[in-house]
Protein backbone atom coordinates (compact mmCIF):
# COMPACT_ATOMS: atom_id res chain seq x y z
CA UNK A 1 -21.52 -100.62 -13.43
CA UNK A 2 -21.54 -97.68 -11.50
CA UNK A 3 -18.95 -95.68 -13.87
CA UNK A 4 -20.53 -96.90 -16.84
CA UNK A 5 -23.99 -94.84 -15.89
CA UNK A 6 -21.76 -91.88 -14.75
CA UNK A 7 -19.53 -92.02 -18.14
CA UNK A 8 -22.92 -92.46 -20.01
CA UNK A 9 -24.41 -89.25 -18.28
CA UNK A 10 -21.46 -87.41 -18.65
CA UNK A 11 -21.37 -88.24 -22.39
CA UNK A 12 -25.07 -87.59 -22.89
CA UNK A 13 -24.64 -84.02 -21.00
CA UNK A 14 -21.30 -83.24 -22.83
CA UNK A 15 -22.93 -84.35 -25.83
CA UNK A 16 -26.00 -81.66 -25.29
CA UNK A 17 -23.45 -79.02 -23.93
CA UNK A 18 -21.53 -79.70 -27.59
CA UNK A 19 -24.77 -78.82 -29.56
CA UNK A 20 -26.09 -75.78 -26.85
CA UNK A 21 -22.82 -74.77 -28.24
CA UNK A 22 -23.39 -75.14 -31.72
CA UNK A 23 -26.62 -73.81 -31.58
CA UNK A 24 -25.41 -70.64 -29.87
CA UNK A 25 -22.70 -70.31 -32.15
CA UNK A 26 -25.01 -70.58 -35.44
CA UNK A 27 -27.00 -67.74 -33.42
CA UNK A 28 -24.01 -65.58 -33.37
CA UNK A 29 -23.05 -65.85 -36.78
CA UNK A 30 -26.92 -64.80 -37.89
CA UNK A 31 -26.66 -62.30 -35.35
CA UNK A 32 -23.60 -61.18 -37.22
CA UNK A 33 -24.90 -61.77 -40.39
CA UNK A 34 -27.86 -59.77 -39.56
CA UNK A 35 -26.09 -56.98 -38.09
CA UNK A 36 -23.78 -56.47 -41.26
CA UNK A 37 -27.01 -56.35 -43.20
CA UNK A 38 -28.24 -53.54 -41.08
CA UNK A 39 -24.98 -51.78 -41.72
CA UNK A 40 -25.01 -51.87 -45.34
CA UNK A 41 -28.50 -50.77 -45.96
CA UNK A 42 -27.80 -47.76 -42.90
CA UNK A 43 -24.44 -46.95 -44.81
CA UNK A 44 -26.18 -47.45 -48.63
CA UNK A 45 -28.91 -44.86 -47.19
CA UNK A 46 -26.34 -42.76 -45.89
CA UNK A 47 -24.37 -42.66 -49.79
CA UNK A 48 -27.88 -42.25 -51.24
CA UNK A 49 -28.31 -38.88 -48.96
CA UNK A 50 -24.95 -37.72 -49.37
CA UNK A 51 -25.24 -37.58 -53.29
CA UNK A 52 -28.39 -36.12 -53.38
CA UNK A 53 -26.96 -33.31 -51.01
CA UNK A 54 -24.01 -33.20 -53.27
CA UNK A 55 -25.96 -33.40 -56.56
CA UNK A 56 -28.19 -30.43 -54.35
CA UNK A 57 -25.31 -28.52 -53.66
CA UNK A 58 -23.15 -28.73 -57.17
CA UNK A 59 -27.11 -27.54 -58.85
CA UNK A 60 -26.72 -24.43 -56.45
CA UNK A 61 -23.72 -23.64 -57.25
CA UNK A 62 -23.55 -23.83 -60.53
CA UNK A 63 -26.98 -21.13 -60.79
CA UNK A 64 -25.03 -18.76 -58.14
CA UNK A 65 -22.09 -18.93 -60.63
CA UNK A 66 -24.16 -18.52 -63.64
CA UNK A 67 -25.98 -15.66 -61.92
CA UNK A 68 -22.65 -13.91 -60.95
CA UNK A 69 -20.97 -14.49 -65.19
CA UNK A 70 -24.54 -12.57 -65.91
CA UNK A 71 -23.69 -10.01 -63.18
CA UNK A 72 -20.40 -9.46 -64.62
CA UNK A 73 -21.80 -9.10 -68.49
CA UNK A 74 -23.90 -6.77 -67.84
CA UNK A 75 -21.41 -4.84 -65.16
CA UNK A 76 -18.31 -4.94 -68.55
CA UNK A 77 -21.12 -3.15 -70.77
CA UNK A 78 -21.66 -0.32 -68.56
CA UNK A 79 -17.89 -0.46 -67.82
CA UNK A 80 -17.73 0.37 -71.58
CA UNK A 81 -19.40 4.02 -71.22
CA UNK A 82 -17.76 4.93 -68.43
CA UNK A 83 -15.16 7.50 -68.23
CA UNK A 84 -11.82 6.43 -68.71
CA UNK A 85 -10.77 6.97 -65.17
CA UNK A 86 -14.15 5.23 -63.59
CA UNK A 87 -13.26 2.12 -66.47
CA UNK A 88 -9.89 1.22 -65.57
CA UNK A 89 -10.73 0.89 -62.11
CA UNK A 90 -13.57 -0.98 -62.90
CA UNK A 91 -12.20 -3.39 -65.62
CA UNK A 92 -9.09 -4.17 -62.21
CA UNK A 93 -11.64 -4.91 -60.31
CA UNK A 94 -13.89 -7.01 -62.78
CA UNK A 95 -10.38 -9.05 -63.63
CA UNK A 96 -9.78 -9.51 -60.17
CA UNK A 97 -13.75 -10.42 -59.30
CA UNK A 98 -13.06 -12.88 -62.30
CA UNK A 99 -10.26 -14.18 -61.52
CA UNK A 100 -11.89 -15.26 -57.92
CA UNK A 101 -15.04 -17.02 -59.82
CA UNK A 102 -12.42 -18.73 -61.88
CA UNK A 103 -10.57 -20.13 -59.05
CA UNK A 104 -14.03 -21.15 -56.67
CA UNK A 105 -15.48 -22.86 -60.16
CA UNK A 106 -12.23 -24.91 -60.18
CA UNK A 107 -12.27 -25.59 -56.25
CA UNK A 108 -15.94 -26.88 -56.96
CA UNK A 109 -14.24 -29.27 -59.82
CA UNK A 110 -11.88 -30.54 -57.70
CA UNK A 111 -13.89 -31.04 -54.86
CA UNK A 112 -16.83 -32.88 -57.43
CA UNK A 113 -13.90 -35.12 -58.53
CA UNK A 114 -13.11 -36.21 -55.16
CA UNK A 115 -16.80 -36.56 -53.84
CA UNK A 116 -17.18 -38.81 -56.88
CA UNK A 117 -13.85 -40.76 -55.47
CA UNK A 118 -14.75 -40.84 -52.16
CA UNK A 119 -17.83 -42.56 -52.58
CA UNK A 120 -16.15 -45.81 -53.16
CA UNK A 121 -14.33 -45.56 -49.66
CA UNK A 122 -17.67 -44.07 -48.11
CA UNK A 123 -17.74 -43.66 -44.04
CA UNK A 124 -19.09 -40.45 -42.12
CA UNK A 125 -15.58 -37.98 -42.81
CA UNK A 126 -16.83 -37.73 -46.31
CA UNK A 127 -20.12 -36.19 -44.98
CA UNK A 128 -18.38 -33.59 -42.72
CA UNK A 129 -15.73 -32.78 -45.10
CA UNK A 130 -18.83 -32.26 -48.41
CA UNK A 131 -20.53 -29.78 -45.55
CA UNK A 132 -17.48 -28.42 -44.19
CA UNK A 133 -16.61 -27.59 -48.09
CA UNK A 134 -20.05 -26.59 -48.96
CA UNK A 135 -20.35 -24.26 -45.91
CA UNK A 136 -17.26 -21.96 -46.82
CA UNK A 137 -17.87 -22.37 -50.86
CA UNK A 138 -20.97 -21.16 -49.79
CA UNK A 139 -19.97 -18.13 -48.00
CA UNK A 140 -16.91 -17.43 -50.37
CA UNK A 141 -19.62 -17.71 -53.58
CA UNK A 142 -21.81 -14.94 -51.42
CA UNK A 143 -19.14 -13.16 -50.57
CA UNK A 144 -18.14 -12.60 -54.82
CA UNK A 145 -21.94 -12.29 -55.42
CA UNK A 146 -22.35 -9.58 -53.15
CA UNK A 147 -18.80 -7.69 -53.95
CA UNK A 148 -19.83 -8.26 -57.70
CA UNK A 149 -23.27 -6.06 -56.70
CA UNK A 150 -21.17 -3.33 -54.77
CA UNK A 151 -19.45 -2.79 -57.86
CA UNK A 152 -22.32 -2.53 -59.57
CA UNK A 153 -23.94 -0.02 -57.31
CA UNK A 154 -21.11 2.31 -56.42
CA UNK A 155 -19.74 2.58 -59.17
CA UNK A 156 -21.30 2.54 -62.23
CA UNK A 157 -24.08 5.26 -62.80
């Protein structure tokens, strides 16, 4: 009689043990549940930021590359009454000045293209790459923008 109480308390605690268990389990996998949710909204925010820098950023870019074509109009019509000496000089320099905008408006391009790709793999690199990118576009564009007004200073009276 004696081991049938003991068996019965040892069933009715290993039967309460089973559903502590259960219970703590269905708590982890809510926990879990509610921790991916947390992670998706933090990492949809995150996107959402990131391409309204980018979209930020490309705007920018495109006026400081706008503003530079205009530079460079007005700089080839007072190339044109230059002397012949002052122009060919000029016109090397305008090429080459071109040339540079040509190759930073495809580097923007390419690097749109892949911000538009990488947003389907997002994580944090594609953040410090876009401001990595943006910082030296940045300072190559200002670099053009101010050689482009040197030009127009020094040279052309």
């Amino acid at each position: 009689m004696a081991c049938m109480v003991l068996a019965a308390m040892m069933y009715s605690c290993n039967d309460a043990s089973n559903k502590d268990m259960s219970d703590a389990s269905q708590n982890i996998k809510e926990a879990n549940a509610d921790v991916n949710k947390a992670m998706m909204a933090t990492s949809d925010s995150a996107k959402a930021a990131a391409v309204s820098n980018w979209k930020t950023f490309n705007n920018e870019s495109d006026t400081a590359i706008a503003g530079i074509e205009k530079d460079v109009a007005v700089l080839e019509a007072k190339i044109a009454k230059a002397n012949n000496k002052e122009k060919k000089k000029l016109q090397a320099d305008v090429h080459a000045a071109r040339q540079k905008l040509d190759e930073l408006k495809n580097r923007l391009q390419q690097k749109n293209a892949e911000f538009n790709e990488s947003l389907q793999k997002f994580d944090s690199t594609v953040v410090s790459k876009n401001q990595s990118f943006e910082r030296e576009f940045n300072h190559d564009i200002h670099e053009l923008g101010t050689a482009f007004k040197d030009l127009f200073k020094d040279n052309v009276k």
